[in-house]
Each structure stands twice: as C-alpha cells, then as structure tokens.
C-alpha atoms as a PDB file:
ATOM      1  CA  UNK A   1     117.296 135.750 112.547  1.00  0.00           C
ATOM      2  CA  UNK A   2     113.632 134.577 110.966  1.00  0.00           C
ATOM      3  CA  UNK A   3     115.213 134.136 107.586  1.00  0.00           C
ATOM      4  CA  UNK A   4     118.131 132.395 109.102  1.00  0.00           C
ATOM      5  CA  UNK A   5     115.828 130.215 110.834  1.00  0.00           C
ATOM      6  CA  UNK A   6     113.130 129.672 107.850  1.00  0.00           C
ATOM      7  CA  UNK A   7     116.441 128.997 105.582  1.00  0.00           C
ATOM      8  CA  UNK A   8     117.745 126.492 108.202  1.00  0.00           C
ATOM      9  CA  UNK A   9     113.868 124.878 109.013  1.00  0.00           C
ATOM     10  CA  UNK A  10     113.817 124.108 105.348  1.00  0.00           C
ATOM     11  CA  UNK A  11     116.996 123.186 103.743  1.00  0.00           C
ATOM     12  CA  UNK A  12     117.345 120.691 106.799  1.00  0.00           C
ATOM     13  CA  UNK A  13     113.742 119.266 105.748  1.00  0.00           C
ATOM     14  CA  UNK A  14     114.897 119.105 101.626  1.00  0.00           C
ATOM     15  CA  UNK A  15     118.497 117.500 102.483  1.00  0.00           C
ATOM     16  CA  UNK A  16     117.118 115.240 104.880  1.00  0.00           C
ATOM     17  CA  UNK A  17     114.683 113.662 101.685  1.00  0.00           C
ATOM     18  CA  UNK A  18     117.288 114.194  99.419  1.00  0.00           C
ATOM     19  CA  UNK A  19     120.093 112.350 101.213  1.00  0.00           C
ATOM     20  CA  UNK A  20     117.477 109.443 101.466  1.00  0.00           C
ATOM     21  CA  UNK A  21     116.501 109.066  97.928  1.00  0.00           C
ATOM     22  CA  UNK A  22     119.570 110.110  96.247  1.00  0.00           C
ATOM     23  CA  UNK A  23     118.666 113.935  94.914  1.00  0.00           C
ATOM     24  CA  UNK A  24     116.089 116.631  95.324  1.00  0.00           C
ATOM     25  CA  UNK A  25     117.180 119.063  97.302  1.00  0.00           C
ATOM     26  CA  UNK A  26     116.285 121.834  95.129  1.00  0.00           C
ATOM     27  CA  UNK A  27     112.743 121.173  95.225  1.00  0.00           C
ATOM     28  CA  UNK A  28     112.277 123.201  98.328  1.00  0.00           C
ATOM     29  CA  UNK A  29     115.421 124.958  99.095  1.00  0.00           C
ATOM     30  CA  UNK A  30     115.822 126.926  95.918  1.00  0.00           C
ATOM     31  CA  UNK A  31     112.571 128.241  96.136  1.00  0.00           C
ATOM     32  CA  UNK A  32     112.621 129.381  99.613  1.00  0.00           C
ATOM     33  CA  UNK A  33     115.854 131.333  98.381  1.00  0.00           C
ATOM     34  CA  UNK A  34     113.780 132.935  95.108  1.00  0.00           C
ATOM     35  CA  UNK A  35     110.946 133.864  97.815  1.00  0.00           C
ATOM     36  CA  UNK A  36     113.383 135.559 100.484  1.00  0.00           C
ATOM     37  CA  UNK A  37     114.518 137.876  97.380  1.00  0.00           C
ATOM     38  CA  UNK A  38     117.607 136.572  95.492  1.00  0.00           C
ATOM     39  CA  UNK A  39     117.769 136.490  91.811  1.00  0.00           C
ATOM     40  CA  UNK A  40     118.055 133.480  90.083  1.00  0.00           C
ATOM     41  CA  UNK A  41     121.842 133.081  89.232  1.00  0.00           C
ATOM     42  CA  UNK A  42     122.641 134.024  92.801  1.00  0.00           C
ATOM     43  CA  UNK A  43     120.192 131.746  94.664  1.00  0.00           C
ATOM     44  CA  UNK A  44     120.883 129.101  91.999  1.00  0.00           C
ATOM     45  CA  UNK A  45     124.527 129.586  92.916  1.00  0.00           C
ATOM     46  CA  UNK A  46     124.274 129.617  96.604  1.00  0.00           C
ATOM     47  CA  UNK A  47     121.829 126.349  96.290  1.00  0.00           C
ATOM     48  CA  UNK A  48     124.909 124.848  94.770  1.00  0.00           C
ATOM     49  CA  UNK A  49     127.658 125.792  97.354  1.00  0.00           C
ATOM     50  CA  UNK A  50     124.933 124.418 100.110  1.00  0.00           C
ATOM     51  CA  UNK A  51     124.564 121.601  98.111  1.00  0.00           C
ATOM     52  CA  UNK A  52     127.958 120.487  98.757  1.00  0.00           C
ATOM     53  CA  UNK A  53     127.684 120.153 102.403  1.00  0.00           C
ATOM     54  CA  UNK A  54     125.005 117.743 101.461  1.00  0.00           C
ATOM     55  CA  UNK A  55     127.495 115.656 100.002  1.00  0.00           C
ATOM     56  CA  UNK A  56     129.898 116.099 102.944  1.00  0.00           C
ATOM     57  CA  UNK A  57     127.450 115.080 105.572  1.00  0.00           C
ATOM     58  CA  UNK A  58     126.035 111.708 103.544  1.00  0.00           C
ATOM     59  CA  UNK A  59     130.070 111.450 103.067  1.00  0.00           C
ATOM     60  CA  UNK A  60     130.410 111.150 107.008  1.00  0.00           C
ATOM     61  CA  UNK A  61     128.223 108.233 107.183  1.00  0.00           C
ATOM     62  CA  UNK A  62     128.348 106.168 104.250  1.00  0.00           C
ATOM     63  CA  UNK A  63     132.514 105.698 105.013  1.00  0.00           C
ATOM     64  CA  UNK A  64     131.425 104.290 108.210  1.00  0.00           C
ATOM     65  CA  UNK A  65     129.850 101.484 105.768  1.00  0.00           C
ATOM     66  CA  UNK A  66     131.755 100.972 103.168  1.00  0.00           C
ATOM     67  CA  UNK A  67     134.251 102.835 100.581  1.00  0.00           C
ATOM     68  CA  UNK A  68     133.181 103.280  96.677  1.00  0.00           C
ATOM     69  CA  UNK A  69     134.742 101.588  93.685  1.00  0.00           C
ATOM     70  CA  UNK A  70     137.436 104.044  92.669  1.00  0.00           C
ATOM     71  CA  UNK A  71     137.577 103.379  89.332  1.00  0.00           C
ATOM     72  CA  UNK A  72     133.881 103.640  88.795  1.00  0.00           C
ATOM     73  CA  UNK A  73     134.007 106.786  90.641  1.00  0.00           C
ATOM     74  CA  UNK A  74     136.451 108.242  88.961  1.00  0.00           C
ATOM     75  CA  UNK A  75     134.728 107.126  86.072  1.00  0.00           C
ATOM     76  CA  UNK A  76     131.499 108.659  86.819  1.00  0.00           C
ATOM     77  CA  UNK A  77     133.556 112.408  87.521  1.00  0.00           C
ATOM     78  CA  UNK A  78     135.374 112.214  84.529  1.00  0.00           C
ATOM     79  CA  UNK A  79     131.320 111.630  82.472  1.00  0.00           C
ATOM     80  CA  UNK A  80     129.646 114.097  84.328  1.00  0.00           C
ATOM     81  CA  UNK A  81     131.915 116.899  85.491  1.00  0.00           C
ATOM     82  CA  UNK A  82     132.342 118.412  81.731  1.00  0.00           C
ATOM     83  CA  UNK A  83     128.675 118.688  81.059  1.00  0.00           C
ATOM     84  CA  UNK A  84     128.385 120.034  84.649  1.00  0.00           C
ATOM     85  CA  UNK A  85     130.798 123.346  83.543  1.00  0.00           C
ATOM     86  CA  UNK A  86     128.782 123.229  80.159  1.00  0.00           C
ATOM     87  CA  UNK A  87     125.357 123.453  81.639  1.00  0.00           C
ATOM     88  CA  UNK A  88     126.354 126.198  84.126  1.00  0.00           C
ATOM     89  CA  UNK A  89     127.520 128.641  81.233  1.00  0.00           C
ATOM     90  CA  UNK A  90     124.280 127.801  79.197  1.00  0.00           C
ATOM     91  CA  UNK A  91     121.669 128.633  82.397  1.00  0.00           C
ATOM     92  CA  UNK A  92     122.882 132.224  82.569  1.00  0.00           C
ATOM     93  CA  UNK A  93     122.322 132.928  78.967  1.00  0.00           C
ATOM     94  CA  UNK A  94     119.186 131.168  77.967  1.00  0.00           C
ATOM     95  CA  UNK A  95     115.340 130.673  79.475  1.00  0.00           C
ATOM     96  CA  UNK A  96     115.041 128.020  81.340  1.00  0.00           C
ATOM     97  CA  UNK A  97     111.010 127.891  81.093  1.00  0.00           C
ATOM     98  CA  UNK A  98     110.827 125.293  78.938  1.00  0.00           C
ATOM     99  CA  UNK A  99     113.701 123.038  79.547  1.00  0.00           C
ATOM    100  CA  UNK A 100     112.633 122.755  83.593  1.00  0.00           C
ATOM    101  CA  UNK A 101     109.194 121.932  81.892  1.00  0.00           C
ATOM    102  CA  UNK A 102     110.673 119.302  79.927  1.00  0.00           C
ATOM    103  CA  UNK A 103     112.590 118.066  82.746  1.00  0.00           C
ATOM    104  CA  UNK A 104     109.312 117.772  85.092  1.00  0.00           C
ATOM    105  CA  UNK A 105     107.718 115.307  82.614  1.00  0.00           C
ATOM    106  CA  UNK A 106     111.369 113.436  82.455  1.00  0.00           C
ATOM    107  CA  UNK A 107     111.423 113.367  86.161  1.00  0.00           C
ATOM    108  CA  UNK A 108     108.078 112.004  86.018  1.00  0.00           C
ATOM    109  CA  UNK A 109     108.632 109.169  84.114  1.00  0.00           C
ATOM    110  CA  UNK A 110     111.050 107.831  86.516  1.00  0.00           C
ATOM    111  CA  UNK A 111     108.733 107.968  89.289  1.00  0.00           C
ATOM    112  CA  UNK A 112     106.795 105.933  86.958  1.00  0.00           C
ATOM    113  CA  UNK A 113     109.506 103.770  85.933  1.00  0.00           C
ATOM    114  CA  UNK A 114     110.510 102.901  89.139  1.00  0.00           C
ATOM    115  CA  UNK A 115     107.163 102.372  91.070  1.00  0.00           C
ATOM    116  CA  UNK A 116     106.618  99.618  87.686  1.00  0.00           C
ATOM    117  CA  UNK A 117     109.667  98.012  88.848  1.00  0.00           C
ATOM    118  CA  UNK A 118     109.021  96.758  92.617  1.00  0.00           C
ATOM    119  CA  UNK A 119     112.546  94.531  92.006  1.00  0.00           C
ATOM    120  CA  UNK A 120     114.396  97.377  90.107  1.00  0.00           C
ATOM    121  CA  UNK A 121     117.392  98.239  92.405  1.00  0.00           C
ATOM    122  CA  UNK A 122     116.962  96.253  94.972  1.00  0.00           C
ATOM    123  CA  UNK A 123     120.257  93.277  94.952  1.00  0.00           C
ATOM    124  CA  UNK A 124     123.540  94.824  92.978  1.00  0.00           C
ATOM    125  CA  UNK A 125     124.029  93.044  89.540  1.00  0.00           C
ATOM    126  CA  UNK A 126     127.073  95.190  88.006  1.00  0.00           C
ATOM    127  CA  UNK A 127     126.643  95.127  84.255  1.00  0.00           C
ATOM    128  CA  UNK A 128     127.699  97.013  80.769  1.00  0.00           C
ATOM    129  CA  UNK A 129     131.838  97.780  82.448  1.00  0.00           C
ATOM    130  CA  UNK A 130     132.786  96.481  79.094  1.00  0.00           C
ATOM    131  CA  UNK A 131     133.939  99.597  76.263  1.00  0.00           C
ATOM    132  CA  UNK A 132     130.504 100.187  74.840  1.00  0.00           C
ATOM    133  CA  UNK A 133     128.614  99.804  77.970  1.00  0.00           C
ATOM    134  CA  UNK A 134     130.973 102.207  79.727  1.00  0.00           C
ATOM    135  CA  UNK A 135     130.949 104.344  76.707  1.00  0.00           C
ATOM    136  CA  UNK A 136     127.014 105.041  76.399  1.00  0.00           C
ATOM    137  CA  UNK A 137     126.880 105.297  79.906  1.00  0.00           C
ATOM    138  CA  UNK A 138     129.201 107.939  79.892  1.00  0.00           C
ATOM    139  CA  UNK A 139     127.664 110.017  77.533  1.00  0.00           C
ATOM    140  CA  UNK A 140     124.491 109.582  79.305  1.00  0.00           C
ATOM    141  CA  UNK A 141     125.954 110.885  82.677  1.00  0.00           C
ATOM    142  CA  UNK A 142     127.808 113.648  80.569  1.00  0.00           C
ATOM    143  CA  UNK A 143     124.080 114.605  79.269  1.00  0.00           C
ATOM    144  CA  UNK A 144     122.842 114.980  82.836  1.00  0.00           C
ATOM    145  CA  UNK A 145     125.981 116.567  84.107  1.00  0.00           C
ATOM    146  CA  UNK A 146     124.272 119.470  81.772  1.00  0.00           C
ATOM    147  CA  UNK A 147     121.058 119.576  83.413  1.00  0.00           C
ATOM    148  CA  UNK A 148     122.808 119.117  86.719  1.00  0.00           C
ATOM    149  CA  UNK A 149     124.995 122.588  86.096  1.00  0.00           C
ATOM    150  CA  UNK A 150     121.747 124.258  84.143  1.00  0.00           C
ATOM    151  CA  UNK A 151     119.049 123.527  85.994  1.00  0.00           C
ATOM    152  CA  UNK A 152     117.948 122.901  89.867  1.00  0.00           C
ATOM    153  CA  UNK A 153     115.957 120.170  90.753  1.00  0.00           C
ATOM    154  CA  UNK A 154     116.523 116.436  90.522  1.00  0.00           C
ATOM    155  CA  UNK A 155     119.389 115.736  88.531  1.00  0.00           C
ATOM    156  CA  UNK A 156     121.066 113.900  90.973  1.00  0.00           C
ATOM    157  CA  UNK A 157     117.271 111.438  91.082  1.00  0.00           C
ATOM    158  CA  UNK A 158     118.637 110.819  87.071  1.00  0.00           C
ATOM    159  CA  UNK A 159     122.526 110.000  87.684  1.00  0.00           C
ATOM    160  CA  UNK A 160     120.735 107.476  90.965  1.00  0.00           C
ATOM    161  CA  UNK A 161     118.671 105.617  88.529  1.00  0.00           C
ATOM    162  CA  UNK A 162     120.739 105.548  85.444  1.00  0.00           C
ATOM    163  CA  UNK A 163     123.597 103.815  88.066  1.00  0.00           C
ATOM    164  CA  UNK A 164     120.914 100.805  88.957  1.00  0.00           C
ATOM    165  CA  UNK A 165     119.528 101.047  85.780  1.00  0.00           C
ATOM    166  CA  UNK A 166     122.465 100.877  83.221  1.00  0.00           C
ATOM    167  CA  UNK A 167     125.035  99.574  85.097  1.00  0.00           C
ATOM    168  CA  UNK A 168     123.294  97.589  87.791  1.00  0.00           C
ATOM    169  CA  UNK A 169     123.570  98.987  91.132  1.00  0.00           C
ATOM    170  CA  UNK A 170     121.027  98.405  94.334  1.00  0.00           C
ATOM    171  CA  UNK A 171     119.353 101.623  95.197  1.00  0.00           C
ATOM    172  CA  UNK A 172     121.903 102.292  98.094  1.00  0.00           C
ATOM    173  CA  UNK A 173     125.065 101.884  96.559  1.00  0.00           C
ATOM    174  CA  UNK A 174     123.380 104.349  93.674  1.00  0.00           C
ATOM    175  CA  UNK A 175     122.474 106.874  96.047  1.00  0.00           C
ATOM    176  CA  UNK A 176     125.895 106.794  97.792  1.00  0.00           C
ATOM    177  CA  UNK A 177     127.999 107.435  94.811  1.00  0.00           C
ATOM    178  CA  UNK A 178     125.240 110.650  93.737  1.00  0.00           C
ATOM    179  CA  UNK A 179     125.584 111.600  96.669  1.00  0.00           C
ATOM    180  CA  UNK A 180     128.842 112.073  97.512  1.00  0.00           C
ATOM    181  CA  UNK A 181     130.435 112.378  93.736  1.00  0.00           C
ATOM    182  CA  UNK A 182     127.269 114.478  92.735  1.00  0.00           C
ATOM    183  CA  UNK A 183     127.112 116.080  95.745  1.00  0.00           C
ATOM    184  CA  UNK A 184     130.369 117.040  96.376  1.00  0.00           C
ATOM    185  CA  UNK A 185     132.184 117.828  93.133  1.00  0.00           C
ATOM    186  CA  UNK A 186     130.015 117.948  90.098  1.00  0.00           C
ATOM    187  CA  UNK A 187     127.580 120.152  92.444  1.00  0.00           C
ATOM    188  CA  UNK A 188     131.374 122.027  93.810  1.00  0.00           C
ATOM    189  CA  UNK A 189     132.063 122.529  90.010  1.00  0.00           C
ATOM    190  CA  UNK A 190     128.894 124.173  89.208  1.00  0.00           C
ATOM    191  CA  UNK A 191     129.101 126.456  92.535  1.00  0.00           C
ATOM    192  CA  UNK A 192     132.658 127.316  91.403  1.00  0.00           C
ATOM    193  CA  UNK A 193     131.695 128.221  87.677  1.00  0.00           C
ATOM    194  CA  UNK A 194     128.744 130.350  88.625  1.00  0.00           C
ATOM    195  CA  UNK A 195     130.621 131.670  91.423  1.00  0.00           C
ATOM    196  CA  UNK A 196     132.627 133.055  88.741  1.00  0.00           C
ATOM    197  CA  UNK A 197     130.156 133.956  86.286  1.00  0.00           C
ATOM    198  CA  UNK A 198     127.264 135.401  88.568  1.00  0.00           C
ATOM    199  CA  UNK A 199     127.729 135.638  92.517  1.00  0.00           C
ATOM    200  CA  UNK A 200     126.992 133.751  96.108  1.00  0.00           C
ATOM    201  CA  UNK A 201     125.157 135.315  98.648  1.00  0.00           C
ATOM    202  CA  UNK A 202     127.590 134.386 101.828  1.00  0.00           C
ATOM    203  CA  UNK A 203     125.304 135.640 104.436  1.00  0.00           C
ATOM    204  CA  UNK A 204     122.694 132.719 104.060  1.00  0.00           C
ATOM    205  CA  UNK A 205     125.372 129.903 103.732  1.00  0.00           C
ATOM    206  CA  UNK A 206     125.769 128.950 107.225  1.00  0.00           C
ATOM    207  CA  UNK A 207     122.009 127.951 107.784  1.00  0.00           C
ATOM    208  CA  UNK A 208     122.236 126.233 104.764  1.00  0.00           C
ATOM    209  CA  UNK A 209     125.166 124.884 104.602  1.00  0.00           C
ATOM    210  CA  UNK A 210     125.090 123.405 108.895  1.00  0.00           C
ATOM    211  CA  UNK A 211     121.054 122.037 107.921  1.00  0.00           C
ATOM    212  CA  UNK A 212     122.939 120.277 104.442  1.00  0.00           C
ATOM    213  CA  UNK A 213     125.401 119.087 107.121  1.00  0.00           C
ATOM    214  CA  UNK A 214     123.018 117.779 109.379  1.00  0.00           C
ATOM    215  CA  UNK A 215     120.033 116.726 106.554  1.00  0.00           C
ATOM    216  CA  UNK A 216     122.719 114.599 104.659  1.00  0.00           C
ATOM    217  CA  UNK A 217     124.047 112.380 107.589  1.00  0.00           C
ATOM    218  CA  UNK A 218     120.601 111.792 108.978  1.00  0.00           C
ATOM    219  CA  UNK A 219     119.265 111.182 105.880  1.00  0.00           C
ATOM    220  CA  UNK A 220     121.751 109.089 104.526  1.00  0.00           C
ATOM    221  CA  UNK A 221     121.459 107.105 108.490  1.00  0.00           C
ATOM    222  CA  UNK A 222     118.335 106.216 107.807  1.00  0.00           C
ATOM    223  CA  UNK A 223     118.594 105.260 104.272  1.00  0.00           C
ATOM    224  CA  UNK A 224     121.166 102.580 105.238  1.00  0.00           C
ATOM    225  CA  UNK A 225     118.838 101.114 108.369  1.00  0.00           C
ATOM    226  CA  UNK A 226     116.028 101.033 106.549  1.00  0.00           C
ATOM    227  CA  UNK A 227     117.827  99.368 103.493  1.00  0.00           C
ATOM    228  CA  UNK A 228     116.617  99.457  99.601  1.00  0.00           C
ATOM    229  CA  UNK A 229     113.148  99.108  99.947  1.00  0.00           C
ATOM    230  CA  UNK A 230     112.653 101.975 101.514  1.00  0.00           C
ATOM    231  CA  UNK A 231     114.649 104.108  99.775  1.00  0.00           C
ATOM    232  CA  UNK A 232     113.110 102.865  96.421  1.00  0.00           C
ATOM    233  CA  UNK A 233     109.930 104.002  97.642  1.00  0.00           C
ATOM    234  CA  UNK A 234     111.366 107.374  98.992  1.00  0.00           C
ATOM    235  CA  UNK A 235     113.247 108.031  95.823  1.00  0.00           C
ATOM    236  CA  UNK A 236     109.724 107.178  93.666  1.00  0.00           C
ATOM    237  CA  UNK A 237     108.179 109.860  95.970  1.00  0.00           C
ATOM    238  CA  UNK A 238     110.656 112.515  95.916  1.00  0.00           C
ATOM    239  CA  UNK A 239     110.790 112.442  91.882  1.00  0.00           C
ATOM    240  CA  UNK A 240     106.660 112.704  91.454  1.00  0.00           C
ATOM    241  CA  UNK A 241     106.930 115.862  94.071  1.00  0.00           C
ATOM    242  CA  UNK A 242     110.198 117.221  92.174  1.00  0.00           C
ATOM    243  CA  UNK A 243     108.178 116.418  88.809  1.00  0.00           C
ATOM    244  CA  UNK A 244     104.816 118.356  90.271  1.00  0.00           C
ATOM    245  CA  UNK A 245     106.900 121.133  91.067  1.00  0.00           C
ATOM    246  CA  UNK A 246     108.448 121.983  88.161  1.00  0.00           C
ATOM    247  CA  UNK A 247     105.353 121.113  86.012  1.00  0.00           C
ATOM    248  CA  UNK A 248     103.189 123.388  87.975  1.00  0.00           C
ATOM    249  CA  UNK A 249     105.978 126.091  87.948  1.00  0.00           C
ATOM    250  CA  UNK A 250     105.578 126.260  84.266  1.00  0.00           C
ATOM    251  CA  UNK A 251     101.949 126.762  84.170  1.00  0.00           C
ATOM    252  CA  UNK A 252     101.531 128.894  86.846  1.00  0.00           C
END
C-alpha cells in the first residue's frame, strides 16, 4: 500500500506538469519506478502503458474545447509512429548513457529557445502544409518518434515545439495534439513493442495509470484557463528540470 501510494503521490504530480506543458512525465515517474526496484526495460515499459492514460485524461478535456485537424493528425501519426517502433527495438540493445546525455543538452536548448522567444507560440500562424514543408517536418517528427520509443524523458516537449515552431501552432493547440496523438498512440506503440520485447509490471499500473487519468485532465484544465502564456512559461520550466535531470544523471 506505501508503494501504491508513493507511485500514485508522484505520477499524479509528473502528469499533472506534463499535461500542462505538453511532455515530461518521465522526469519523475520513471525514476520513482527504477528506485522501487524494476529494471529498466520493465519500468521503461510500464512508464509507457501509464503514459497512455495521460493521453486519455488530457483527451477528456480538450474535446470539450475543440476537435483536432484530422489530416494534420493523421499526418503527424503516420511521421512519428515508425520511428516510435524503431527507437523501442534500439533501447533494449544499446547504452543509453550517452544518448540521454545528448538529449539533456537538446532539451536544454529549447528551454532556452523558448524563454528567447516571449511571442513564440503564442497566436496560431499555420505555415510550411505545402510538399516540402510537410516533408521536412515529417522527417523531423519521424527523428523524435525515435527518441520518443528509445528514451524517457521529454520527447513529447520536442514534437510541442517543433508543431509551433515549424508549422506554426500557439502553444495550446501544440500541446493538445502531443498530448493526445503522443500520448495515446505513439506512447501505446512503444508500450505495445516493448511489451513484446521485454515485459510490464501489471501490479503498479492502476496507481499509475488512475494518477495519469486524473494528472492529464487537471492539467490539461488548467492549461486551457490559464491560456498560452502560461503554458509557455510552464513548458520553458518543465524542459530546464527534464534537461537538469538527465544531465546530472550522466555525471552522477
């Protein structure tokens, strides 16, 4: 019952920020699974499946709003999906050491990036739908659909602010389509592939997956009362704590 209710305390904390800012879960609720025991595959996995309800519970609210562009959605699944089933083969074979060191530096920048830009996301512009816009953007979400299925923290921050900044979304239409096509079925592919290729731990899943639940929709409630300012500022935080983390994970 004390891991149930440690598990629960902090996945509801890391949805909760990551609903809001569009990614970051893993910066607290991966750990917390590494600490109570579970190898990496397996807790990696199991972040993934809880992960999911994330998506599900910012799904619940942001409906209420408005629906997503189904082309661009299906768009942004067809990108990122592949790299997602990629990434989750490569993780179980390789050290990761390096690459989450590289990716705390990346994760960095757009902290940096962002807090340089106090307009950047804030009023939707759509741009770049034409071939070769759509095309390099593509390949760009296909790259982080490979981190996304490989490593653990953050990706979804990169698929947020590639959306405002390549094809010209406001910071809460960004964070609505990572969360719910991110959250739901690139993260659902990458549960499902290392499902297969390593295992889940079941017994955790429902404190994680009723505090993803709960974290998402509350998260995702504020984000849309407080509007794009807010979130801007929540997403710049979330990235320099993700970025600390996995810096000071490497060196430790």
């Amino acid at each position: 019952m004390l891991e149930q209710l440690l598990i629960f305390i902090v996945a509801l904390i890391a949805n909760f920020f990551s609903a809001l800012s569009g990614g970051g879960a893993g910066l607290l609720q991966l750990p917390i699974l590494l600490f109570l025991g579970l190898p990496f595959g397996i807790a990696l996995a199991t972040h993934k499946v809880a992960s999911v309800a994330l998506g599900l519970g910012a799904t619940a609210r942001y409906l209420k709003k408005s629906p997503l562009e189904r082309q661009f959605a299906l768009f942004i699944l067809i990108s990122g999906l592949p790299g997602v089933i990629v990434g989750a083969f490569v993780i179980l074979k390789i050290p990761d050491a390096l690459a989450q060191l590289a990716l705390g530096f990346l994760t960095l920048s757009l902290s940096i990036y962002s807090f340089s830009k106090p307009h950047l996301g804030q009023n939707s512009n759509p741009k770049r739908r034409d071939f070769k816009g759509l095309l390099l953007g593509s390949f760009a979400l296909f790259f982080i659909g490979i981190l996304n299925g490989s490593l653990t923290s953050g990706t979804g921050l990169f698929v947020t602010l590639w959306l405002i900044y390549w094809f010209g979304l406001d910071y809460q239409t960004a964070v609505a389509y990572t969360l719910i096509l991110v959250g739901i079925f690139w993260n659902g592919c990458g549960a499902l592939t290392l499902g297969l290729l390593s295992e889940i731990h079941w017994q955790w899943l429902p404190a994680l997956i009723s505090a993803s639940l709960i974290g998402g929709y509350l998260g995702t409630h504020i984000g849309i009362l407080k509007g794009n300012q807010w979130i801007k500022r929540s997403f710049e935080i979330v990235t320099f704590l993700v970025a600390c983390k996995l810096i000071y994970q490497y060196f430790k």
